[in-house]
Structures are given as C-alpha cells and as structure tokens.
Protein backbone atom coordinates (compact mmCIF):
# COMPACT_ATOMS: atom_id res chain seq x y z
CA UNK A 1 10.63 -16.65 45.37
CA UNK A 2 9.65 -14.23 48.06
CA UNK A 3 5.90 -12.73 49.27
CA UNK A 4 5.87 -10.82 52.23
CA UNK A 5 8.02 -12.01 54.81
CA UNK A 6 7.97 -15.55 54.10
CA UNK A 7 10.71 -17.04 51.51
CA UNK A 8 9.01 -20.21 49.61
CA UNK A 9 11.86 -22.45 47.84
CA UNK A 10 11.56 -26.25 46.47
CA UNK A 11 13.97 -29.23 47.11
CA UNK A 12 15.57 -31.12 44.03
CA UNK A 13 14.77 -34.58 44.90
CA UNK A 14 17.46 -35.51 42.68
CA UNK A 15 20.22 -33.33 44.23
CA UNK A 16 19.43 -33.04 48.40
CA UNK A 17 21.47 -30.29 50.57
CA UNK A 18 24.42 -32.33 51.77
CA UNK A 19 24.71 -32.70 55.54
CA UNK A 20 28.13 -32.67 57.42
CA UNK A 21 27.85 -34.84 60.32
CA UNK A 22 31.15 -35.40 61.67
CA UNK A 23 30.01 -33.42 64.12
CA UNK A 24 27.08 -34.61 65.34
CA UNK A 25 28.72 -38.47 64.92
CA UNK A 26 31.80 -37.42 67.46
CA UNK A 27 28.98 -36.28 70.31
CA UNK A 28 28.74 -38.52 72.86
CA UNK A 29 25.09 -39.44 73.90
CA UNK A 30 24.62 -37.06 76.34
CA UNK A 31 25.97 -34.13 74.45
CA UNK A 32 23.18 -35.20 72.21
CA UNK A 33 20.59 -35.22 74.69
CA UNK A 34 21.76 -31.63 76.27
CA UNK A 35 22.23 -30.07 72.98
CA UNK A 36 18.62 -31.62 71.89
CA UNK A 37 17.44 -29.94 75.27
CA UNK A 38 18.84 -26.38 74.88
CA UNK A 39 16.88 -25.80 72.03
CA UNK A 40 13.15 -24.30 73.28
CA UNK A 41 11.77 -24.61 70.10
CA UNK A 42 11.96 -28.42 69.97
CA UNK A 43 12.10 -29.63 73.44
CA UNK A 44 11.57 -33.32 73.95
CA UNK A 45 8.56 -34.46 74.61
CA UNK A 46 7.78 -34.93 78.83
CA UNK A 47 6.43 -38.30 79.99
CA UNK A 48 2.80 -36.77 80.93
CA UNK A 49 3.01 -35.40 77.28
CA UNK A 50 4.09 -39.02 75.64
CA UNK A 51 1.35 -40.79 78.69
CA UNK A 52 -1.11 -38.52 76.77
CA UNK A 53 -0.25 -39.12 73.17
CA UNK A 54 -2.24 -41.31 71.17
CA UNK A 55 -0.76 -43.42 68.36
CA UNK A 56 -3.06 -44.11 65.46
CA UNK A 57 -2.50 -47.55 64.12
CA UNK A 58 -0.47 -47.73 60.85
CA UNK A 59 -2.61 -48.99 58.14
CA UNK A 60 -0.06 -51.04 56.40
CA UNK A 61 0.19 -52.76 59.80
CA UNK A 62 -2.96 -53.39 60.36
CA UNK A 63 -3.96 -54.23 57.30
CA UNK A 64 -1.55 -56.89 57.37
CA UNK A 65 -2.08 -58.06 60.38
CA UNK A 66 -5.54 -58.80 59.43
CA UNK A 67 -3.83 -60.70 56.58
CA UNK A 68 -5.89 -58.67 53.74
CA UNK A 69 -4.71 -57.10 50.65
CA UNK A 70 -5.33 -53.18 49.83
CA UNK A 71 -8.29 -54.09 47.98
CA UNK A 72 -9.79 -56.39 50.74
CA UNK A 73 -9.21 -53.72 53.06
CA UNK A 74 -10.42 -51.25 51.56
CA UNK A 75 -13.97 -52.85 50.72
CA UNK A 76 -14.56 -54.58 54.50
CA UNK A 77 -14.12 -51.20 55.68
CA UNK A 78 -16.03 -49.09 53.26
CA UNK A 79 -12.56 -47.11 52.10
CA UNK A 80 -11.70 -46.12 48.77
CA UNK A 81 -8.81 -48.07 47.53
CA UNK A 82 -6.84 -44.92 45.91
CA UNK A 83 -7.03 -43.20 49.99
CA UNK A 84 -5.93 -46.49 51.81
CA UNK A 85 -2.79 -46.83 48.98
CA UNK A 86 -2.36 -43.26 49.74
CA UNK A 87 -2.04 -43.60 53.51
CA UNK A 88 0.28 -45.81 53.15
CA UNK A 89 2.62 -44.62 50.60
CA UNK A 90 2.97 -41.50 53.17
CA UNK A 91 1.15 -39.48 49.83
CA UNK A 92 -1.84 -38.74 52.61
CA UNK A 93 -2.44 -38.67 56.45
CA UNK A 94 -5.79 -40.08 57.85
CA UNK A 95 -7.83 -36.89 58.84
CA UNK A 96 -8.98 -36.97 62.93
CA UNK A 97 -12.59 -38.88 61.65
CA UNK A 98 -10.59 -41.76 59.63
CA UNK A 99 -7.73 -42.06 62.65
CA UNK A 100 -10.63 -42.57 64.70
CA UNK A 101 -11.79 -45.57 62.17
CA UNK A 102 -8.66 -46.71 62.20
CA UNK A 103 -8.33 -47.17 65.96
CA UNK A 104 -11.74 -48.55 65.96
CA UNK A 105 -10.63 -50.98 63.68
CA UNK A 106 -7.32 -52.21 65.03
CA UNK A 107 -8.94 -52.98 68.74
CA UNK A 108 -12.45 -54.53 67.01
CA UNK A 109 -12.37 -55.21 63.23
CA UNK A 110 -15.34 -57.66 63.12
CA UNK A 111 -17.22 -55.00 64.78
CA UNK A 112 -16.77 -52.52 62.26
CA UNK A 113 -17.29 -54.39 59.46
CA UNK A 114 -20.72 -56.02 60.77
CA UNK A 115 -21.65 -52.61 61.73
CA UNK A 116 -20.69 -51.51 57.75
CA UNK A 117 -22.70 -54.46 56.74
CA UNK A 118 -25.69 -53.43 54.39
C-alpha cells in the first residue's frame, strides 16, 4: 500500500525474505569492516560516541540477579507486572523516566525500594 511518498508493506512471519550470504561469508574481516565503513548512513559508532553511550540495565538481568521472580519484581519496585513481562519479551522498551529507574535500581536496589516504601 502506498500514501504519499512513503511505501508501507508487512513481513510474513511465517515466510521471511531469504538472504544470500555467500557473499558476505567469503569477506574477509576487513573487507567487512571497510565495506561497513563506506556506507555514511550507518557509520560505526567512534569511541567518544561509545565513551558517551549509556547502557540501560536489562531487566531480565537484573531482575535475576536480584534473584526475584517477575512478580517480586514488579511489586518491590512499584511496576506493573504486564510492563516488566513486556520489557522483557522485547513487546516494549522502558521510556527515558523508567530507564532511569532501572539504572537507579541496578547500582542501589535497597534504596529504591525503601524509598517506595509506604
């Protein structure tokens, strides 16, 4: 279907576009690297870029390292269960506010939850 200039199509999950790569598999490394370099719309990322970026913990991960199920999670931390299953079935991303939680919680978790204590 087409509006404007933009063409809108949907994937069949059941039948994905085939990819030939024979020809990506016989590049060497570095043939990968300069091809991966030639193209300006997705340059690699610099190492003041990557010194900037700022991972947000995965919540799966930290969940588990706090050794607590989805539900326990989710009620320490004041979350509703259905977002914190969400986030980590990929369904969802954590907006910038709940990233920000997140972080919070993966450097001080008893923090935040005495804080969230009524």
């Amino acid at each position: 279907m087409k509006r404007g200039s933009i063409t809108r199509f949907k994937l069949n999950p059941k039948k994905p576009p085939k990819s030939d790569w024979r020809a990506f598999d016989a590049m060497s490394e570095g043939a990968r690297h300069r091809a991966a370099v030639s193209d300006p719309d997705a340059l690699p990322a610099t190492e003041a870029q990557l010194a900037r970026a700022r991972r947000v913990p995965s919540v799966r991960t930290l969940r588990k390292k706090l050794n607590l199920t989805q539900e326990q999670f989710s009620a320490r931390f004041h979350l509703p269960l259905g977002t914190v299953r969400d986030w980590e079935q990929g369904a969802h991303r954590p907006d910038k506010a709940a990233q920000v939680l997140l972080t919070v919680i993966a450097k001080d978790p008893d923090a935040v939850a005495r804080a969230l204590k009524n």
